[in-house]
Protein backbone atom coordinates (compact mmCIF):
# COMPACT_ATOMS: atom_id res chain seq x y z
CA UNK A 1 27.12 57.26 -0.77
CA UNK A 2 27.83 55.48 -3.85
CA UNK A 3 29.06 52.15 -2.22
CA UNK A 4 25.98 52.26 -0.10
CA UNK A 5 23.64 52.64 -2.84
CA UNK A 6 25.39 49.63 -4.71
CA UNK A 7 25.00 47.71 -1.58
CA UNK A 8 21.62 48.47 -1.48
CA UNK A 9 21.15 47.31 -5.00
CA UNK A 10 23.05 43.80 -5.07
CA UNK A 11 20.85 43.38 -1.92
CA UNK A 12 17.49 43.52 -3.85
CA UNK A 13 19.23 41.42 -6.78
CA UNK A 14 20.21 38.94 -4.40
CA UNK A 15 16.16 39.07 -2.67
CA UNK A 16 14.25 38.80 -6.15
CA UNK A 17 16.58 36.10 -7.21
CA UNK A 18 15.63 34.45 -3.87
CA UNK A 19 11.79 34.91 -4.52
CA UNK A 20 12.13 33.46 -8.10
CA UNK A 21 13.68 30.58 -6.88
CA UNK A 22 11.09 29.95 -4.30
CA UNK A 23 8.26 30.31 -6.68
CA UNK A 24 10.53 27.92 -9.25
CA UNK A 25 10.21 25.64 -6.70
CA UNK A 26 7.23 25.92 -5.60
CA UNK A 27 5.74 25.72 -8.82
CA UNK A 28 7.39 22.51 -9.89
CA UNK A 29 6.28 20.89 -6.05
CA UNK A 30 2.38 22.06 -7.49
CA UNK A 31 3.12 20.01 -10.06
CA UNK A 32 4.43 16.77 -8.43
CA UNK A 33 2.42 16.58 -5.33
CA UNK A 34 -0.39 15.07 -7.56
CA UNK A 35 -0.51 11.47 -6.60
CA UNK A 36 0.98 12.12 -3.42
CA UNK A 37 -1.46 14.05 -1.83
CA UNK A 38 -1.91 17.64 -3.13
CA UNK A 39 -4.63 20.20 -0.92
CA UNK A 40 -7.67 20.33 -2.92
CA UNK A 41 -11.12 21.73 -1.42
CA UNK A 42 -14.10 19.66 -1.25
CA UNK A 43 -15.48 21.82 -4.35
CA UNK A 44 -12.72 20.78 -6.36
CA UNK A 45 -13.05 17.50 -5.67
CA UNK A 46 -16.48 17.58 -6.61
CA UNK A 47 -15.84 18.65 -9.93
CA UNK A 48 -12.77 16.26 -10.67
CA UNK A 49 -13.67 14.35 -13.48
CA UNK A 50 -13.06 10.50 -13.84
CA UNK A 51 -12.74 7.21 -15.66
CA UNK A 52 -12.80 3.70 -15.13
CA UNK A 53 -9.72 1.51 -15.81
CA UNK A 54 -10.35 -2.31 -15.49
CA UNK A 55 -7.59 -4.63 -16.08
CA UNK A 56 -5.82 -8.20 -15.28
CA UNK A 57 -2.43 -8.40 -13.16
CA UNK A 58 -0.92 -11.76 -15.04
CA UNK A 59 2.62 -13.26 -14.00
CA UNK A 60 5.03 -13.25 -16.44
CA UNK A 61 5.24 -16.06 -18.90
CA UNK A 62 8.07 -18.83 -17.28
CA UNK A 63 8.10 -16.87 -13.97
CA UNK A 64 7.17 -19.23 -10.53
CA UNK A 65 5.26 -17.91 -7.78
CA UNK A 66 7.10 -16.26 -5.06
CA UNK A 67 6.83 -16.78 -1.06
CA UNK A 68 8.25 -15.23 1.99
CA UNK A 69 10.85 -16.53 4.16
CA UNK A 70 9.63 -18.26 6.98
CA UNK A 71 11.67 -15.67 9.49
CA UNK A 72 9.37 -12.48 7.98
CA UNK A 73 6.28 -14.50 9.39
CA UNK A 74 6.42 -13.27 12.69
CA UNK A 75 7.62 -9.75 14.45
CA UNK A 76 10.02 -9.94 17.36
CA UNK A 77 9.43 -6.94 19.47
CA UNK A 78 11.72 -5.07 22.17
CA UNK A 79 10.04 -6.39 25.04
CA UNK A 80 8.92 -10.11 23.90
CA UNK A 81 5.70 -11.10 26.10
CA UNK A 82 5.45 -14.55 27.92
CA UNK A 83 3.24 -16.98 25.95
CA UNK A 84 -0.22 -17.30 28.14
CA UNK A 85 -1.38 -20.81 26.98
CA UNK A 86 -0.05 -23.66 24.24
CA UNK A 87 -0.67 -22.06 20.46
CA UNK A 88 -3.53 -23.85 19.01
CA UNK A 89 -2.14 -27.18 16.41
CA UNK A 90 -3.35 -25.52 13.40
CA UNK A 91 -1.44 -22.30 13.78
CA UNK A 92 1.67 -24.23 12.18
CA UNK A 93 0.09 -25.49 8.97
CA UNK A 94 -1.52 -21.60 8.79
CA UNK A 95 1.48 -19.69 9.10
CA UNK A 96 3.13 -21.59 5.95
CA UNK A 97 0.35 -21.37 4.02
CA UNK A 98 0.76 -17.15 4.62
CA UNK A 99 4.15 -17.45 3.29
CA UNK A 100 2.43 -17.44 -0.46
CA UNK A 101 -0.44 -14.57 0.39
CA UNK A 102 -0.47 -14.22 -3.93
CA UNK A 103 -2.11 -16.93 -5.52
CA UNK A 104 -2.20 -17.68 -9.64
CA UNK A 105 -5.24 -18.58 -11.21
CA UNK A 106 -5.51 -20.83 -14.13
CA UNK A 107 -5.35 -17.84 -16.50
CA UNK A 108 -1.95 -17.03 -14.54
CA UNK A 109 -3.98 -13.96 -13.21
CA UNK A 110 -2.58 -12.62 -9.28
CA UNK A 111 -4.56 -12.02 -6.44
CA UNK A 112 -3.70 -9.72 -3.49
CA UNK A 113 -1.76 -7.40 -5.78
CA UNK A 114 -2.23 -3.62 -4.99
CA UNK A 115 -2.96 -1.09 -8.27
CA UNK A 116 -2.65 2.34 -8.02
CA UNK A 117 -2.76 5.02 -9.67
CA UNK A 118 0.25 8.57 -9.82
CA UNK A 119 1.26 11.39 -10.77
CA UNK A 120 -2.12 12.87 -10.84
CA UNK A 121 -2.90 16.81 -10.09
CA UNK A 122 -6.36 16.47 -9.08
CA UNK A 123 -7.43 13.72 -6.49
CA UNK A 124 -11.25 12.64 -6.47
CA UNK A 125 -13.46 12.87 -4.02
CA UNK A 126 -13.28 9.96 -1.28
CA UNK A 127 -15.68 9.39 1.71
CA UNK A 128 -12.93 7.73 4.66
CA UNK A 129 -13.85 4.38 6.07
CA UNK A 130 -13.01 1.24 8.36
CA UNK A 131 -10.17 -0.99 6.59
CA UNK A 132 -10.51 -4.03 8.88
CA UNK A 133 -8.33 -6.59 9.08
CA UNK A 134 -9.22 -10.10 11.49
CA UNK A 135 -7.56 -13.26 12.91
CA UNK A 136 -9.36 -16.31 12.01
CA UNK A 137 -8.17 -19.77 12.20
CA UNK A 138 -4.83 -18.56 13.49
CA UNK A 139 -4.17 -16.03 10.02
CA UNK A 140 -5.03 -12.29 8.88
CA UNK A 141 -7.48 -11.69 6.23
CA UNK A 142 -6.81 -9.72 4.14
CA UNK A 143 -3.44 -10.42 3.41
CA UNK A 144 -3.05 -7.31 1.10
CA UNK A 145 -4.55 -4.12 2.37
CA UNK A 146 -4.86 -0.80 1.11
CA UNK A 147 -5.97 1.93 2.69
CA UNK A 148 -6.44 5.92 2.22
CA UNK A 149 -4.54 8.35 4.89
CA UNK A 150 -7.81 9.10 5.99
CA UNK A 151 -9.41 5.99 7.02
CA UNK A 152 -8.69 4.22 10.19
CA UNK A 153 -7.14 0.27 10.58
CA UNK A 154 -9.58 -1.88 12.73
CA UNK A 155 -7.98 -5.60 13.80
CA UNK A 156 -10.05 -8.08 15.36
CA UNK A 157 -9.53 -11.38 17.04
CA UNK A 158 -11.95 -13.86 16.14
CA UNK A 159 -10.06 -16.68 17.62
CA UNK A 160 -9.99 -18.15 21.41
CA UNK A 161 -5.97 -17.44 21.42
CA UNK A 162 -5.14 -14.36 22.76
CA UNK A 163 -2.82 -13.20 19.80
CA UNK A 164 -0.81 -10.59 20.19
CA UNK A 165 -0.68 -8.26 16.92
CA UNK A 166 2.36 -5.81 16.19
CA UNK A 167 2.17 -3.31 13.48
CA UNK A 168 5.35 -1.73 12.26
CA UNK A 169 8.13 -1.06 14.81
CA UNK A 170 7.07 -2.22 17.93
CA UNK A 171 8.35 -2.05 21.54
CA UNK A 172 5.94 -4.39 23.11
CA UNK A 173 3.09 -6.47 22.14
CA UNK A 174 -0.61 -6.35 23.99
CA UNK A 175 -2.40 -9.02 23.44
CA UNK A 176 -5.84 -9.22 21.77
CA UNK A 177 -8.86 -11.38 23.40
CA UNK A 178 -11.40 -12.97 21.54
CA UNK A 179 -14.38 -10.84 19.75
CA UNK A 180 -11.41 -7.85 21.10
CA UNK A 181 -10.72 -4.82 18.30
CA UNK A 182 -7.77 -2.83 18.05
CA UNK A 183 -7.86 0.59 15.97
CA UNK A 184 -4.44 1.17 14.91
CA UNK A 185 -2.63 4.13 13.96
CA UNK A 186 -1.15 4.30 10.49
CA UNK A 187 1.43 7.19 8.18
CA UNK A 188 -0.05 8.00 5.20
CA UNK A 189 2.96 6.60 2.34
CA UNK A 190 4.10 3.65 4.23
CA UNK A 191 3.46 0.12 3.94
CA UNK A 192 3.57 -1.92 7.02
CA UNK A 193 3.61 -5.39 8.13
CA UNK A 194 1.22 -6.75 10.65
CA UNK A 195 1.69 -9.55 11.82
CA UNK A 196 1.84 -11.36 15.59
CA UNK A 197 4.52 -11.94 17.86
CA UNK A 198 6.73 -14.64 17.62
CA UNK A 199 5.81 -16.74 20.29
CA UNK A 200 2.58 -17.54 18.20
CA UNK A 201 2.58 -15.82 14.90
CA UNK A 202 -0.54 -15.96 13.03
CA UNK A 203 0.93 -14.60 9.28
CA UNK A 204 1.23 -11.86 7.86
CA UNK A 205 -0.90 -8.48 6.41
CA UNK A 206 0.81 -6.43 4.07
CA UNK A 207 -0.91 -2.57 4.69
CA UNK A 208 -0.60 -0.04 2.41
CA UNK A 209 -1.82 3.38 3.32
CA UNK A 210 -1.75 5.85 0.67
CA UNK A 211 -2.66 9.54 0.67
CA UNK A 212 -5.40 9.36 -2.24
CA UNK A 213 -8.19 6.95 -3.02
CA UNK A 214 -7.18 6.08 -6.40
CA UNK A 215 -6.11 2.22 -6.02
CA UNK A 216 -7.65 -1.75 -5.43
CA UNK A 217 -6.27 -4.91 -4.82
CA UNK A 218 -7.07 -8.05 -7.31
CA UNK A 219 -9.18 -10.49 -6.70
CA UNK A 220 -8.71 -14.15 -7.31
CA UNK A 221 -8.74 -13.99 -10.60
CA UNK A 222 -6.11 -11.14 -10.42
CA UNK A 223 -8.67 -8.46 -11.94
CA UNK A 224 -9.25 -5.16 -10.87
CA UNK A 225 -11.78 -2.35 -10.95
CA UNK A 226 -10.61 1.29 -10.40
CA UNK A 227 -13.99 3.75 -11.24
CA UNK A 228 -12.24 7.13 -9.41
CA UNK A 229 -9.39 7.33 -11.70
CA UNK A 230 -8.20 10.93 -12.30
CA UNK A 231 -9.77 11.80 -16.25
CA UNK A 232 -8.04 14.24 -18.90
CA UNK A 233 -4.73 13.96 -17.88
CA UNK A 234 -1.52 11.76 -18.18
CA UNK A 235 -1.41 9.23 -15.55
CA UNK A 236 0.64 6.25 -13.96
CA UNK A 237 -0.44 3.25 -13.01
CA UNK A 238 1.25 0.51 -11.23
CA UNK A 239 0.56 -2.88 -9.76
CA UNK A 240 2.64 -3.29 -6.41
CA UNK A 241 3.78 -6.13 -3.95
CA UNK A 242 6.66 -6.83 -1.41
CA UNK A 243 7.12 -10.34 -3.43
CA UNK A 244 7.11 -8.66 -7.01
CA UNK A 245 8.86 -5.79 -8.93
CA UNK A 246 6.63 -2.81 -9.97
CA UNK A 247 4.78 -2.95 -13.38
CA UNK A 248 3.95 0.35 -14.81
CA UNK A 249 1.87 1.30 -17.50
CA UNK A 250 0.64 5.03 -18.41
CA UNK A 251 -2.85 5.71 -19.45
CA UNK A 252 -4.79 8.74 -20.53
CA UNK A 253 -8.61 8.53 -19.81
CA UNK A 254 -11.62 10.50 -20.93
CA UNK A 255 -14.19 11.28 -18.56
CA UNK A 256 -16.94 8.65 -18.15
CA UNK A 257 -14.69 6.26 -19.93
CA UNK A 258 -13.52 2.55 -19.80
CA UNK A 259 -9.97 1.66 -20.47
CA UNK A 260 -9.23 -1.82 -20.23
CA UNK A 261 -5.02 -2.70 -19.55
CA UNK A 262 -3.29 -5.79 -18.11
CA UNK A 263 -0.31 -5.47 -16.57
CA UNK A 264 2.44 -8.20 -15.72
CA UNK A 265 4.37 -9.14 -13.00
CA UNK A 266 7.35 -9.87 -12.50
CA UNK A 267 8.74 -11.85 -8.73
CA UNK A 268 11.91 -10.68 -6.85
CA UNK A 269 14.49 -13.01 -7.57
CA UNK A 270 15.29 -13.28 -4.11
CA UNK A 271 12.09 -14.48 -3.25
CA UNK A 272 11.43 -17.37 -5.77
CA UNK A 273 12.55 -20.95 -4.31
CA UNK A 274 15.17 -22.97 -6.27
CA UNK A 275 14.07 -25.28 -8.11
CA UNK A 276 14.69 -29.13 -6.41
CA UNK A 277 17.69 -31.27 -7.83
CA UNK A 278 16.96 -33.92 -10.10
């Protein structure tokens, strides 16, 4: 009798400590899940309050502008398709110009670089919509793109070449007619490459999908305009490329308040070109 009560009793020590340890854990996922996509009702995203944060992405003083390598330009699926027609002349000079999709302005600002925000409890409200994406003049526009997890990805084909467009793993390209759209699929927390096969590549779209709406891109003039970010609270904020290292600032932001920041950039080494020999 006595060894079964004991039983019985290390048994319930053993399930409470099991329960505390869930809600340990659960309590410090709360916590985290911020930025990356906590539930939150459409009341509570109502009442989120928020900020604006403006700011400059600048490269860093003595830094050169990097580029991709010319073998990242185009996707080589598992089942490569037979080129329909000659690629048009102009496709050549277009797909090295896509190797550099961030430009510097005179200020030594950086376009096409994403900025978003982190570690954030609350996320504010967001109304999903159409990130497009087209082929013109044998190259995607945009070349940065970032997207929510709840809007859709819409490509188009504005050219008389039937490109054919792979996003992400692919097993085997379809190609896309003239005036044709294609509505992609996408994972929230990824970014993707799309880009065309290699039989007549057309550049190259970097896609970011992320699972709140807290972010933009700069412009040519590598400024940005964020005027949904998270208010009374500590949060991160970082300025994000494929070609660059991550720059990080934190802010705190009152509601219905401006904060101005700049952030700099700094390019993976691997991706900067020696300089030429004297």
């Amino acid at each position: 009798m006595e060894r079964r009560r004991r039983a019985r009793y290390t048994e319930s020590v053993k399930r409470a400590k099991a329960a505390f340890a869930v809600a340990v854990l659960s309590l410090h996922l709360g916590a985290a899940c911020g930025g990356s996509g906590c539930a939150t009702t459409d009341d509570e995203e109502a009442k989120t309050p928020v900020g604006t944060v403006i700011g400059y992405v600048r490269l860093e003083a003595g830094a050169a502008l990097p580029m991709y390598p010319e073998a990242v330009l185009s996707r080589e699926p598992l089942r490569p398709r037979a080129r329909p027609e000659p690629v048009p002349e102009e496709c050549a000079a277009a797909a090295r110009a896509s190797r550099m999709p961030v430009r510097m302005s005179q200020a030594r600002g950086l376009s096409g670089l994403l900025v978003t925000a982190s570690d954030f409890r609350r996320s504010p409200a967001y109304e999903p919509a159409a990130q497009r994406v087209r082929i013109e003049r044998c190259a995607l526009t945009p070349q940065t793109l970032a997207m929510s997890d709840k809007d859709r990805l819409v490509l188009e084909n504005l050219d008389a070449f039937p490109f054919a467009p792979l996003y992400g793993p692919a097993y085997e390209p379809r190609a896309l007619r003239r005036n044709e759209k294609l509505f992609i699929p996408v994972r929230p927390g990824t970014i993707e490459p799309l880009a065309c096969s290699a039989d007549a590549p057309c550049g190259r779209s970097d896609v970011f999908v992320l699972r709140h709406p807290v972010h933009a891109v700069t412009d040519e003039l590598g400024a940005f305009r964020i005027g949904n970010f998270p208010a009374g609270e500590q949060v991160r904020l970082t300025a994000v490329h494929p070609l660059f290292e991550d720059s990080e600032t934190v802010l705190w932001v009152e509601p219905n308040e401006t904060v101005r920041v700049e952030l700099l950039a700094r390019p993976k080494p691997r991706f900067v070109q020696p300089e030429p020999a004297p």
